[in-house]
Protein backbone atom coordinates (compact mmCIF):
# COMPACT_ATOMS: atom_id res chain seq x y z
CA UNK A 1 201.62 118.61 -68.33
CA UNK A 2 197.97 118.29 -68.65
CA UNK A 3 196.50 117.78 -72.26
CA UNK A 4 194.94 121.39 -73.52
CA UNK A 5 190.96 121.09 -74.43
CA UNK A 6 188.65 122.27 -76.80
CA UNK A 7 189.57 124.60 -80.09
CA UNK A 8 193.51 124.64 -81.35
CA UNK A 9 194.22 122.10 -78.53
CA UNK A 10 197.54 120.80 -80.35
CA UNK A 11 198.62 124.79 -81.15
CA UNK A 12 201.49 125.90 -79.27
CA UNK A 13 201.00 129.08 -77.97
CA UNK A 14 203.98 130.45 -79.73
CA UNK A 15 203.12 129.44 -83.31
CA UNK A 16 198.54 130.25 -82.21
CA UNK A 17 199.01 133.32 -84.36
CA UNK A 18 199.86 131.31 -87.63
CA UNK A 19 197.18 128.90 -86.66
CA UNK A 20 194.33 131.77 -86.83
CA UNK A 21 195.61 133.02 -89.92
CA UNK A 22 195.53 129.79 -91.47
CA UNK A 23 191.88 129.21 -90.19
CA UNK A 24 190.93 133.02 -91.66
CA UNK A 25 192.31 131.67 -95.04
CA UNK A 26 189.80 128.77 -95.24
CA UNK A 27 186.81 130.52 -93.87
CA UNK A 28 187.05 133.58 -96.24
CA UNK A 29 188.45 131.18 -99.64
CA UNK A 30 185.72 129.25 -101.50
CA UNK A 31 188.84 127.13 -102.64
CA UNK A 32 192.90 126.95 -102.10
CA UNK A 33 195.39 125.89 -104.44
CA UNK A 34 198.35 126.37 -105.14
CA UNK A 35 198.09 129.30 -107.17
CA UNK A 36 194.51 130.64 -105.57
CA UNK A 37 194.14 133.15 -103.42
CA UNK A 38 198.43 133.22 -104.08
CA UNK A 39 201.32 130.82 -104.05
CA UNK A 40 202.61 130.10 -100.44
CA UNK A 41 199.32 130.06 -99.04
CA UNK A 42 198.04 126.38 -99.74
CA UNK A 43 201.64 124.89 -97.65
CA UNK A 44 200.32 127.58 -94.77
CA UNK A 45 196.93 125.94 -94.98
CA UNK A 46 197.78 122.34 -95.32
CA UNK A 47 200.44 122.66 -91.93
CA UNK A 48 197.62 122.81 -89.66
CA UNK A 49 195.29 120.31 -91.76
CA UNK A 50 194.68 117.85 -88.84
CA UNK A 51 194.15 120.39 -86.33
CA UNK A 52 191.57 122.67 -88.66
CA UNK A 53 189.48 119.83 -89.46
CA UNK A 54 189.05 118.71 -85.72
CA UNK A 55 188.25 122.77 -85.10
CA UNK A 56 185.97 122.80 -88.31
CA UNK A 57 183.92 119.59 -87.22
CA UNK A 58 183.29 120.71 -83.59
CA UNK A 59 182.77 123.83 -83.46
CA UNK A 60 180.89 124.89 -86.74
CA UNK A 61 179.69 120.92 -88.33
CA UNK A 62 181.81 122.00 -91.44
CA UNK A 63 183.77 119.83 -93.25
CA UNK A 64 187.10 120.65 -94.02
CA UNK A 65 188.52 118.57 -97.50
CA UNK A 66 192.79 118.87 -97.68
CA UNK A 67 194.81 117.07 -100.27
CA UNK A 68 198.02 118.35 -101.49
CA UNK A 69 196.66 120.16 -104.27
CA UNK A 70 194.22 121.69 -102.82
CA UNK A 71 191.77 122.71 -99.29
CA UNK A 72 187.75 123.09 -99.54
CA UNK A 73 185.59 124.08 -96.70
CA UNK A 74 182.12 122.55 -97.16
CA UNK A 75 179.89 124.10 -94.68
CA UNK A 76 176.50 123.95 -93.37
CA UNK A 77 174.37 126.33 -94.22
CA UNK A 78 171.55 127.65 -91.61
CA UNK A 79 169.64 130.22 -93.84
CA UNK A 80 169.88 131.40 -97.61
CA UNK A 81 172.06 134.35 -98.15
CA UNK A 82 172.03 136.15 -100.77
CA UNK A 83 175.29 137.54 -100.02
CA UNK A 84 176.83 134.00 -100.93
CA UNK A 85 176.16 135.58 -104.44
CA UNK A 86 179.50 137.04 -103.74
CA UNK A 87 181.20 133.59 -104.38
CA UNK A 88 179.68 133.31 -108.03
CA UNK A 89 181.12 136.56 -109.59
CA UNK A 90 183.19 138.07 -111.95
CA UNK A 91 185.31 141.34 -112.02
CA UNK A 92 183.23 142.33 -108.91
CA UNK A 93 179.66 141.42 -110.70
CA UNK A 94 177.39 138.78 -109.37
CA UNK A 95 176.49 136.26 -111.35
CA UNK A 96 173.10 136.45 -112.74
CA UNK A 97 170.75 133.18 -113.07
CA UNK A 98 171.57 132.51 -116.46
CA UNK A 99 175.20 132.34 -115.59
CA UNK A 100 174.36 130.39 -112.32
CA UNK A 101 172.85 127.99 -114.75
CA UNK A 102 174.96 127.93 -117.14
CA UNK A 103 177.63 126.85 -114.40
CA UNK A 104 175.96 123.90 -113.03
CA UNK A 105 175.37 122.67 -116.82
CA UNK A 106 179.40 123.24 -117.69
CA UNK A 107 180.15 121.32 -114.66
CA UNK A 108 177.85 118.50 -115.42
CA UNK A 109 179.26 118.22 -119.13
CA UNK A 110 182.14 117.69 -117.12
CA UNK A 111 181.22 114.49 -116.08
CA UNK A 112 180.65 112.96 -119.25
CA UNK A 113 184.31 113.93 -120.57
CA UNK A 114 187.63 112.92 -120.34
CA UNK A 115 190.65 115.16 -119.02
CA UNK A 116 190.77 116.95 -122.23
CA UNK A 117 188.00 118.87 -124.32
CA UNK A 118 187.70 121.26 -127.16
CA UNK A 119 185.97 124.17 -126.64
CA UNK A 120 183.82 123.71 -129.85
CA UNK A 121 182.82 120.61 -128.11
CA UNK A 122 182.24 121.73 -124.89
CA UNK A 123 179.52 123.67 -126.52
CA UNK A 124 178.53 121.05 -128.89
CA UNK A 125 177.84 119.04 -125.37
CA UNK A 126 176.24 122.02 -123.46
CA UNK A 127 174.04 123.52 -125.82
CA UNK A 128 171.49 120.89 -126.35
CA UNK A 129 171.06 120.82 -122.14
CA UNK A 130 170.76 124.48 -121.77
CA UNK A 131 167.46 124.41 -124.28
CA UNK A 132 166.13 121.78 -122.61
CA UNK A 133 165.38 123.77 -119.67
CA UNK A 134 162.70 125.73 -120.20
CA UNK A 135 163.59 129.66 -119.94
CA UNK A 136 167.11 128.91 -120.37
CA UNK A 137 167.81 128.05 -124.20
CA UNK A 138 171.44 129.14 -125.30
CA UNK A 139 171.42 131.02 -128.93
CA UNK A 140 175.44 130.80 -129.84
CA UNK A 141 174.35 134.79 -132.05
CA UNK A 142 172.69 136.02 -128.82
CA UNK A 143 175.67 138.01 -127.12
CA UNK A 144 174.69 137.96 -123.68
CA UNK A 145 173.90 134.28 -124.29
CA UNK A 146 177.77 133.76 -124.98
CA UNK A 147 179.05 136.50 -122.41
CA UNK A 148 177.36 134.94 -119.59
CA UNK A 149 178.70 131.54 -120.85
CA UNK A 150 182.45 132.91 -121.25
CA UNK A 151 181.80 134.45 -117.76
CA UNK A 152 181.21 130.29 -116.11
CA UNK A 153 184.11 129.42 -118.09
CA UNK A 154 186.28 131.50 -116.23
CA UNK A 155 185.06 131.26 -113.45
CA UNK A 156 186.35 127.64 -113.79
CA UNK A 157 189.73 128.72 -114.99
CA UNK A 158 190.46 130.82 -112.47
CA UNK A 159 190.03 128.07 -109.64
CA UNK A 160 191.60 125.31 -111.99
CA UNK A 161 188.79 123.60 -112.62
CA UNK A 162 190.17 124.15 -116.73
CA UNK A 163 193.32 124.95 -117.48
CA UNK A 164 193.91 126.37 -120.73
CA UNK A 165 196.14 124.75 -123.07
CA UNK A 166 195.56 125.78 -126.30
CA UNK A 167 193.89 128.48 -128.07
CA UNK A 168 191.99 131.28 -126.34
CA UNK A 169 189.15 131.92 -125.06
CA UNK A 170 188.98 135.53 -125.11
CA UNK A 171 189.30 134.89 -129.29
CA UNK A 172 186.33 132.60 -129.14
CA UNK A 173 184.46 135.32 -127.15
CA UNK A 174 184.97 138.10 -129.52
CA UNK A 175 184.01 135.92 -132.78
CA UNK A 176 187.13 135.26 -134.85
CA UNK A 177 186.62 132.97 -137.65
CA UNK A 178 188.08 129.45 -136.86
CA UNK A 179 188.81 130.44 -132.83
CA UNK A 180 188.74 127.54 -130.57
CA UNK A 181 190.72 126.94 -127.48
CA UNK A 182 191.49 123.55 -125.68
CA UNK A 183 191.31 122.96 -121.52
CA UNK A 184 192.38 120.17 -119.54
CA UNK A 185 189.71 119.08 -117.28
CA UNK A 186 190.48 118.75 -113.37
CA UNK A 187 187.81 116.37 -111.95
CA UNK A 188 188.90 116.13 -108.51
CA UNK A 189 188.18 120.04 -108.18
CA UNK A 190 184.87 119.61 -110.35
CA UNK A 191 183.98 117.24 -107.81
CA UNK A 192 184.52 119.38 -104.60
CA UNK A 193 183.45 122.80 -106.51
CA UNK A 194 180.01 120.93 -106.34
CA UNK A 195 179.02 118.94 -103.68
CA UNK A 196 175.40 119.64 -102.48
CA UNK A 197 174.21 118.90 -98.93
CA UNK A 198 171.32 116.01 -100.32
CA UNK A 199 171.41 114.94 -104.07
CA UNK A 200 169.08 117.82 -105.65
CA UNK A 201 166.98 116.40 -108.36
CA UNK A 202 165.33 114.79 -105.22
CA UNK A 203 164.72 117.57 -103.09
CA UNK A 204 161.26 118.87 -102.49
CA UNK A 205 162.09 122.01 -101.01
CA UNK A 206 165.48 124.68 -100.72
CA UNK A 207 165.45 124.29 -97.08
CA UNK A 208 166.41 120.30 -97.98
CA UNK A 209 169.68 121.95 -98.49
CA UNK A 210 170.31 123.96 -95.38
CA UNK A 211 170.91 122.84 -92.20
CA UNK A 212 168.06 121.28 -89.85
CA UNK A 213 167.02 123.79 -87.21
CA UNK A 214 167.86 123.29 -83.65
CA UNK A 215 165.10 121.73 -81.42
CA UNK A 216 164.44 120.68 -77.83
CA UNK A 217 167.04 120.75 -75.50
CA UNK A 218 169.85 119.67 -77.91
CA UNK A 219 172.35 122.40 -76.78
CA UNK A 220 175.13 121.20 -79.05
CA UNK A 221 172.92 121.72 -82.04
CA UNK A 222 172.00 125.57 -81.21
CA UNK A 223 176.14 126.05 -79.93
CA UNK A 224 177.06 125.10 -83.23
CA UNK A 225 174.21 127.51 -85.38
CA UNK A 226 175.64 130.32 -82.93
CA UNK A 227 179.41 130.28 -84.05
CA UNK A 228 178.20 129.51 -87.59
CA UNK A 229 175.99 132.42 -87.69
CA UNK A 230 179.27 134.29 -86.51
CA UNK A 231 181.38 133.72 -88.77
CA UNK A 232 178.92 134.51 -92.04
CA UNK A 233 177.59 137.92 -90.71
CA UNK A 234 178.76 141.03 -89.81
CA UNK A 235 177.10 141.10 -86.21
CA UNK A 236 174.43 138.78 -84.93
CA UNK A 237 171.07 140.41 -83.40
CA UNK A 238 169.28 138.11 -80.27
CA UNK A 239 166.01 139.45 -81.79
CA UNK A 240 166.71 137.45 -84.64
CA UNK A 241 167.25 134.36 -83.34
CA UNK A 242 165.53 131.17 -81.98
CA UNK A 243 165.37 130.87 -78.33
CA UNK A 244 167.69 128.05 -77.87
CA UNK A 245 170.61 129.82 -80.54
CA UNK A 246 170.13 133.33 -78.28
CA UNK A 247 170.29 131.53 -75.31
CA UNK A 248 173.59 129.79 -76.71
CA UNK A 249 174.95 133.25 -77.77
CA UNK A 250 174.29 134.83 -74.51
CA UNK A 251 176.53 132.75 -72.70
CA UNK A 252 180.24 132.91 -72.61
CA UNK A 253 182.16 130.45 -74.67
CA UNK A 254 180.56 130.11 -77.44
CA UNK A 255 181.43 133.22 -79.21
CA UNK A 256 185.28 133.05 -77.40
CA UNK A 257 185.89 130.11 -78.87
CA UNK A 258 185.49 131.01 -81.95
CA UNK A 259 187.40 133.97 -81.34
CA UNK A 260 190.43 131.51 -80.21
CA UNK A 261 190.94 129.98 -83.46
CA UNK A 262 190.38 132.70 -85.63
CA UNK A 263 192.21 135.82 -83.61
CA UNK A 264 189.26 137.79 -83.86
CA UNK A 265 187.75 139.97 -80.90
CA UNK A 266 184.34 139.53 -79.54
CA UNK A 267 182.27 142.54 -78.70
CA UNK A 268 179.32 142.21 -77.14
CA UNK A 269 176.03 144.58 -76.90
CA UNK A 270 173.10 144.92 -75.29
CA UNK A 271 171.17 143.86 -79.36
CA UNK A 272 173.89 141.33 -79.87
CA UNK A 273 177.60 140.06 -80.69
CA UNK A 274 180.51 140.60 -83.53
CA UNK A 275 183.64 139.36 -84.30
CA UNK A 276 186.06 142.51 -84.82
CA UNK A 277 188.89 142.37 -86.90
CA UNK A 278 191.62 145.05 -86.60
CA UNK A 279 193.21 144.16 -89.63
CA UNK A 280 189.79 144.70 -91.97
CA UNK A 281 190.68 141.10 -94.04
CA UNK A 282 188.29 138.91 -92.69
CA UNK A 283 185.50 139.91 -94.86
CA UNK A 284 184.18 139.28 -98.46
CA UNK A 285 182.72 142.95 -98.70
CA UNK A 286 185.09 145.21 -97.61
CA UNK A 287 183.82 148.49 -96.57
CA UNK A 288 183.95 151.30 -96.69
CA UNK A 289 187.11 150.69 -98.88
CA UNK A 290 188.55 152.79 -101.88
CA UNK A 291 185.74 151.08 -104.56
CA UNK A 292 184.02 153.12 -105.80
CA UNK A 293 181.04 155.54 -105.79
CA UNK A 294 178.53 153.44 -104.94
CA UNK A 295 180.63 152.11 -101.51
CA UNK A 296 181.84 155.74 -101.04
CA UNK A 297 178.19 157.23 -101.37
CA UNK A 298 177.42 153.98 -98.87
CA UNK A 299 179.69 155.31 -95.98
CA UNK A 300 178.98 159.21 -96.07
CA UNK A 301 174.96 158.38 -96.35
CA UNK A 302 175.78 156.42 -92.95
CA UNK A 303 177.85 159.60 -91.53
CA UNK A 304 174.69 162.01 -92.33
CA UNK A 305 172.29 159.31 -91.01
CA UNK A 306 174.33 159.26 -87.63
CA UNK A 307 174.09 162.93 -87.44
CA UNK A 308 170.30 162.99 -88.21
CA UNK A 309 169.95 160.33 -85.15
CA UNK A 310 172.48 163.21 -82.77
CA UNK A 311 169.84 165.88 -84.03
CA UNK A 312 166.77 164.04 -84.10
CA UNK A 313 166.71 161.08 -82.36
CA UNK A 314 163.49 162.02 -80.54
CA UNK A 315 161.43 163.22 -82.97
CA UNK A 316 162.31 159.69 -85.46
CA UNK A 317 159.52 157.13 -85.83
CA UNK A 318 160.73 153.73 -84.67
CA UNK A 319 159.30 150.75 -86.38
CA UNK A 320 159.04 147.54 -85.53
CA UNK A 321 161.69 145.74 -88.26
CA UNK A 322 160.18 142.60 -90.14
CA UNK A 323 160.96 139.18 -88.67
CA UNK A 324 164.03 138.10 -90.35
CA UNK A 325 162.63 134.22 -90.18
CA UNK A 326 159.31 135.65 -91.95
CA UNK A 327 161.81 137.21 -94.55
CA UNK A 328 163.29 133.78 -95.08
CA UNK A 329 160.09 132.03 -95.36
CA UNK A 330 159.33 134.26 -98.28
CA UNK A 331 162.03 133.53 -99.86
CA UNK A 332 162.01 129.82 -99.80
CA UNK A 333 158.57 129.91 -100.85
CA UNK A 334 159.17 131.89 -103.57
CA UNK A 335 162.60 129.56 -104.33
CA UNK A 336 160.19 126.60 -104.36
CA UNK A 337 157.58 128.22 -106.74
CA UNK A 338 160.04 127.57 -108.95
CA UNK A 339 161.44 124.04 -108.47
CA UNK A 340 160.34 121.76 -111.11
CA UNK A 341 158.10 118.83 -109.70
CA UNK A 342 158.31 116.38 -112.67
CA UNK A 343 161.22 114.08 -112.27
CA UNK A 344 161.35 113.42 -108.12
CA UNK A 345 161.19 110.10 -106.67
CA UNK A 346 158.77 111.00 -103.62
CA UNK A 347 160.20 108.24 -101.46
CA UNK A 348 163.66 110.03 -102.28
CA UNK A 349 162.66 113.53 -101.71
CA UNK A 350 163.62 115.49 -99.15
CA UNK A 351 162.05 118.54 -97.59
CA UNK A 352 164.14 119.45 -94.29
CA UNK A 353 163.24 120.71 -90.88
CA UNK A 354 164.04 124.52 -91.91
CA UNK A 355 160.72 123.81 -93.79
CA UNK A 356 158.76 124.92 -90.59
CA UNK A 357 160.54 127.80 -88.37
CA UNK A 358 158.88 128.55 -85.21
CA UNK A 359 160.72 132.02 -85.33
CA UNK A 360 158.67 132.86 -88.31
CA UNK A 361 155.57 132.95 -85.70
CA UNK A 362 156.61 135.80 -83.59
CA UNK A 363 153.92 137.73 -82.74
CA UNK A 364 154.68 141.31 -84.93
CA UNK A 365 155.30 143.48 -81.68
CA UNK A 366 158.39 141.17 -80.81
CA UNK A 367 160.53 142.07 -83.41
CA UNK A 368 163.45 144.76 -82.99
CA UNK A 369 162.42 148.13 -83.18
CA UNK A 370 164.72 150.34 -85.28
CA UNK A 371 164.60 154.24 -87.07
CA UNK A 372 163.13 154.73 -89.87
CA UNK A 373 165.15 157.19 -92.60
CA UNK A 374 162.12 158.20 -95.00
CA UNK A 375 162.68 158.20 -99.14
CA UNK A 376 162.85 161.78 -98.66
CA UNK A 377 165.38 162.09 -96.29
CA UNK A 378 167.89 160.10 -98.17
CA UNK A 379 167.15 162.21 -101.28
CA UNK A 380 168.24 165.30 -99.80
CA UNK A 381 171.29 163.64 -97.88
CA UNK A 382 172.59 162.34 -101.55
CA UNK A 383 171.68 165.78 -102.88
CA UNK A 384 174.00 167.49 -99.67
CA UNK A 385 176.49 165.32 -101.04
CA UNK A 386 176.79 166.31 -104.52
CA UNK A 387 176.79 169.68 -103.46
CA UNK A 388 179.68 169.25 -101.47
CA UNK A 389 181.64 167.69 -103.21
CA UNK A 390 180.32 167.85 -107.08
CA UNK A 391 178.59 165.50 -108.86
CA UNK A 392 181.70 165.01 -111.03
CA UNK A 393 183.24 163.62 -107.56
CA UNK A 394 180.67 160.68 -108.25
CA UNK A 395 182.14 159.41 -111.91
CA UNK A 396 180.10 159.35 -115.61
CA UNK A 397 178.06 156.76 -114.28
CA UNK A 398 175.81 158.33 -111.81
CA UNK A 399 176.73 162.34 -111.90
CA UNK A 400 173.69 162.57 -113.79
CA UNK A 401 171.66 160.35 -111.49
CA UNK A 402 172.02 160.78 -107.93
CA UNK A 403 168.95 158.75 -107.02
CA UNK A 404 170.25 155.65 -109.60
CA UNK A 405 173.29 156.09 -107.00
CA UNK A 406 171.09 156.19 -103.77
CA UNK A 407 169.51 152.96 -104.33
CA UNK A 408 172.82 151.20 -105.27
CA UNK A 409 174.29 152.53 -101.96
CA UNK A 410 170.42 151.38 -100.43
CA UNK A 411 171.67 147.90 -101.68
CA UNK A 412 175.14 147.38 -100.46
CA UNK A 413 174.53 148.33 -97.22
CA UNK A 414 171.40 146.29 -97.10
CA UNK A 415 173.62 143.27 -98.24
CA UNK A 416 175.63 144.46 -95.29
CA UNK A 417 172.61 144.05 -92.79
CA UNK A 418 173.37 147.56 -91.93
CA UNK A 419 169.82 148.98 -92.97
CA UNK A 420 166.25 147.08 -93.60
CA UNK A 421 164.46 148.33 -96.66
CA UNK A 422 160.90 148.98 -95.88
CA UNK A 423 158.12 150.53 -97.65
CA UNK A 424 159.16 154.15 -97.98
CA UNK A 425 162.38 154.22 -96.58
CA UNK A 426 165.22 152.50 -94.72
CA UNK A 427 165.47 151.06 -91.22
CA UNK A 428 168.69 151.19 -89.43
CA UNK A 429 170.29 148.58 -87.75
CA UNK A 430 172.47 149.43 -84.78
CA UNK A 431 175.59 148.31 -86.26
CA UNK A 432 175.37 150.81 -88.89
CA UNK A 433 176.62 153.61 -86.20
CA UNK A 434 179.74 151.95 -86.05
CA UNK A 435 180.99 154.35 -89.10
CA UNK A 436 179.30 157.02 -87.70
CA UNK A 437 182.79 159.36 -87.96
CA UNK A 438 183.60 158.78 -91.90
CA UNK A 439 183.98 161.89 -93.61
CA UNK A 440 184.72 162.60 -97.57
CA UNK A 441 188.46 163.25 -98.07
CA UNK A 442 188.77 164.86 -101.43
CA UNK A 443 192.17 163.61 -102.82
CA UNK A 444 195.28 165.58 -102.64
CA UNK A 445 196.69 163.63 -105.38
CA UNK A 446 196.15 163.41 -109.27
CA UNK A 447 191.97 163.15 -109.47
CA UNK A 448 190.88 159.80 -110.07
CA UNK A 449 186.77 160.83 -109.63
CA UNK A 450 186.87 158.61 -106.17
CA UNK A 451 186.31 160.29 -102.31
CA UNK A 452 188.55 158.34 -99.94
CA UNK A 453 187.11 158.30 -96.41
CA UNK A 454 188.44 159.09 -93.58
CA UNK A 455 187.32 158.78 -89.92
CA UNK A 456 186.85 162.60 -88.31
CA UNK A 457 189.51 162.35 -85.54
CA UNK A 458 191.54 160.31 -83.61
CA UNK A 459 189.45 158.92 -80.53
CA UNK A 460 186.76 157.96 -82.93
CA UNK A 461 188.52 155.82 -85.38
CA UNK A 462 187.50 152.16 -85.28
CA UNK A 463 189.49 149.94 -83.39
CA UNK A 464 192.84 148.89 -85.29
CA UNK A 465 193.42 150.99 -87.75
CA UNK A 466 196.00 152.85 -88.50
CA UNK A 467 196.26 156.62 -88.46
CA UNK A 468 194.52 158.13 -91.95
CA UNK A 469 197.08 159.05 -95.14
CA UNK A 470 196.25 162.81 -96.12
CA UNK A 471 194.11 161.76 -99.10
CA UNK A 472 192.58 157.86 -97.58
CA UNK A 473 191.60 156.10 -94.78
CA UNK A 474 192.29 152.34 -93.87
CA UNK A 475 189.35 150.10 -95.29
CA UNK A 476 187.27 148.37 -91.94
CA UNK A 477 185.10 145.55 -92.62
CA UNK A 478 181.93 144.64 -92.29
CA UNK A 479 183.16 142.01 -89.35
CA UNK A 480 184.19 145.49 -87.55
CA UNK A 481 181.15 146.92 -87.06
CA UNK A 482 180.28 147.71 -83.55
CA UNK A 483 176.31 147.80 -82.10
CA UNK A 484 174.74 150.37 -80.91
CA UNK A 485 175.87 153.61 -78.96
C-alpha cells in the first residue's frame, strides 16, 4: 500500500476523528496538564504527540513542546491581537497592564528561587522590581496594587506553575494578621509559560516578535500565514490580506488541509473563508452563548441590524472600512512609543520584517466596502430592546444604562471582527449576518435576569446545532460564522 502524504499521514482513518479532537485540544489550550483543561485529556493529547508535531511544524511553523507532564503549543504569531488578551484573564476579566506586568516580574523572581518559596518572600523579591519600573511601583496598602498581584498569582496556580502547599492565599489577600502561604515552584512550566520569539530586552520594535512577512515568490511562507490566520480568526477577508497570502487562500488545499486535521468545515465566499464548527467548541469566545447581558444584547443588536439591511439595504451608506494593515501599523507604533530605549545592545537588537507592510500602502479606495450603522441607530435598537423585554431583563448592572450596555456589546463583537468601529457608528462585516435569525427567548423557567437566544425557525438555524430547548438555544461560535448573504 502506498505511504499516505501530507497532514495526519500516520492516522488511520478509523481512529482520524480522535486525531482532530486531539489537535482542537492544543490549538484552543494555552497549556495541558494533567489536571488542565481536565484529567484524561493530557494521555489523549500525548497519543498522537509525534504525529501533531509533524502537522504543527508543516502546516502552521508552530512548535509543538510534549513531555509527560505536560503539552505547549508555541506559535508564530503574524499580527498583534488583542484578542490574545483572552489568554491572560481571570474569572472572565482580562488582565489589565499592571497585572500583565506584574506577571512577567513573578515569573522572573522565579528564576532566582529554588522549588520552594514563601509568599512573604515572594513579595520581599518582587516588590523592589516592580518600583523600579517607572509607572509600575507596587504599594503592599494600595488594594488594587495587591488584587492585581493575587490575580498573577493565580493565574500561575491554576496552570501549575505554583502549587500551594501551605497556607492560603486567599487569607493573605484579605489582610489577616500573620497570613502567609507557601508554593512549590514548577520551573519546567515557568520555562515554557514564557518563551518569547527573540530575547526581548533586545528588541527594537513589537513586530521583532511576530512573524516575518511573506515576500517574493516564497509560496511556502504565504501557505503557512494562510492556515495560521485560520485557525486564530473567526473568518478571513481577501481584502485584508497581502497578495501572495490571498492568492494562497484562494486556492484549494490550503484551507482543506487544515480542515483534515482539525475536523472542521471550510466555507468559502465570495469576501473570504471560515472554518465551521458544528459542535461550537473550537473557540475562545463563545457566542452568542448563555453569558450574560452584554453577549445577549451582542446577538439581538446583530438580529435588528440584519433586519435594518432586509429594509434598508439601499438607502445605507457604504464606507470604505480602514485598512486592517494601517490599523496594525498604529498599533505597533504606538506599542513602540512605549518601549524603553536605555538598556539595548544595538548590534543585538532586533526590529523584524513586519516593521514595513506593503499592505499598509493600499491606496484608500481598495479597501472593503461595508454598511455603516450610525450612533443613532444603535441607540434606538438597544432602546427597542428594553422595551421588549424590560430593562430588568438586562440585570442591576446596566438596567439603568442602556448606552453603558451598547458600547460593551460595540466591543465584543468588535473583538469578534464582526463590526469595525468608525467615527460615528459601526461598520459591518459580512460575517456578522451569519446570526441574522437569533431572537430573545424569555425563560420559561425560574428568572435568572438572562435572555437565552434562540434561532427563529428551523431552516435558518446555523449549521450543527441542535434543535432549540423551550427557554435556550445551542451556543455557535465565532469559528461558525458564515460570510455574506
Amino acid at each position: 500500500m502506498a505511504r499516505r502524504r501530507g497532514p495526519a499521514r500516520t492516522v488511520d482513518p478509523t481512529e482520524l476523528g480522535t486525531y482532530q479532537q486531539a489537535v482542537r485540544r492544543v490549538l484552543t489550550h494555552d497549556l495541558i496538564t494533567a489536571t488542565r483543561p481536565r484529567p484524561g485529556v493530557l494521555d489523549q493529547v500525548l497519543r498522537w504527540a509525534d504525529q501533531m508535531a509533524e502537522d504543527m511544524r508543516a502546516l502552521f511553523g508552530y512548535t509543538l513542546i510534549a513531555t509527560t507532564a505536560h503539552v505547549r503549543l508555541v506559535r508564530e504569531l503574524d499580527e498583534l491581537d488583542p484578542t490574545q488578551r483572552q489568554v491572560f484573564s481571570r474569572r472572565g476579566r482580562p488582565f489589565d497592564r499592571r497585572r500583565l506586568a506584574y506577571l512577567c516580574l513573578l515569573l522572573a523572581a522565579f528564576q532566582r528561587s529554588q522549588i520552594e518559596i514563601s509568599l512573604g518572600d515572594l513579595v520581599r523579591q518582587f516588590t523592589p522590581a516592580a518600583n523600579a519600573v517607572e509607572g509600575l511601583g507596587y504599594d503592599p496598602t494600595d488594594s488594587a496594587h495587591k488584587a492585581a498581584l493575587v490575580d498573577a498569582t493565580h493565574w500561575l496556580l491554576d496552570r501549575g506553575a505554583l502549587h500551594l502547599s501551605d497556607g492560603s492565599l486567599d487569607a493573605w489577600a484579605r489582610g489577616y494578621d500573620q497570613a502567609d502561604a507557601l508554593f512549590d515552584i514548577d520551573h519546567e512550566i515557568c520555562e515554557i509559560l514564557f518563551r518569547p520569539a527573540r530575547p526581548v530586552q533586545h528588541v527594537g520594535s513589537v513586530t521583532g516578535l511576530l512573524s516575518d512577512a511573506p515576500g517574493g515568490q516564497n509560496r511556502d511562507r504565504a501557505a503557512q500565514r494562510a492556515r495560521r490566520l485560520l485557525v486564530e480568526h473567526p473568518a478571513v477577508y481577501y481584502a485584508d490580506l497581502e497578495p501572495e497570502v490571498a492568492a494562497a487562500l484562494r486556492g484549494r488545499g490550503v484551507a482543506e488541509e487544515v480542515a483534515r486535521v482539525t475536523g472542521l468545515r471550510v466555507e468559502r465566499r465570495a469576501e473570504g473563508v471560515l472554518l465551521a464548527d458544528p459542535a461550537g467548541n473550537f473557540t475562545d469566545r463563545p457566542f452568542p452563548g448563555r453569558g450574560g447581558a452584554v453577549t445577549r444584547a451582542a446577538g439581538l443588536l446583530l438580529a435588528q441590524i440584519a433586519t435594518l439591511f432586509e429594509e434598508s439595504w439601499a438607502a445605507l451608506d457604504h464606507l470604505d472600512a480602514p485598512s486592517r494593515a494601517r490599523e496594525h501599523a498604529d498599533l505597533v507604533r504606538l506599542v513602540d512609543a512605549g518601549l524603553p530605549r536605555h538598556g539595548v545592545v544595538g548590534e543585538l537588537a532586533w526590529t523584524g520584517s513586519g516593521a514595513h507592510d506593503p499592505a499598509a500602502e493600499r491606496p484608500p479606495g481598495e479597501g472593503p466596502r461595508m454598511p455603516l450603522v450610525e450612533r443613532g441607530r444603535l441607540e434606538g435598537m438597544v432602546a427597542d430592546l428594553f422595551a421588549e423585554f424590560g430593562a430588568a431583563s438586562f440585570t442591576n448592572t446596566w438596567q439603568q444604562d442602556p448606552h453603558g450596555l451598547l458600547d460593551a456589546a460595540l466591543a465584543l463583537l468588535a473583538d469578534l471582527r464582526l463590526v469595525r468601529p468608525v467615527p460615528g457608528g459601526v461598520l459591518v462585516a459580512p460575517a456578522a449576518l451569519r446570526y441574522r435569525n437569533i431572537q430573545g427567548a424569555l425563560p420559561e423557567r425560574q428568572d435568572t435576569g438572562l435572555l437565552p437566544l434562540g434561532p427563529l425557525s428551523e431552516p435558518d438555524r446555523a449549521p450543527g446545532t441542535d434543535a432549540p430547548e423551550t427557554d435556550a438555544a445551542p451556543d455557535p461560535a465565532p469559528y461558525e460564522t458564515e460570510g455574506s448573504r
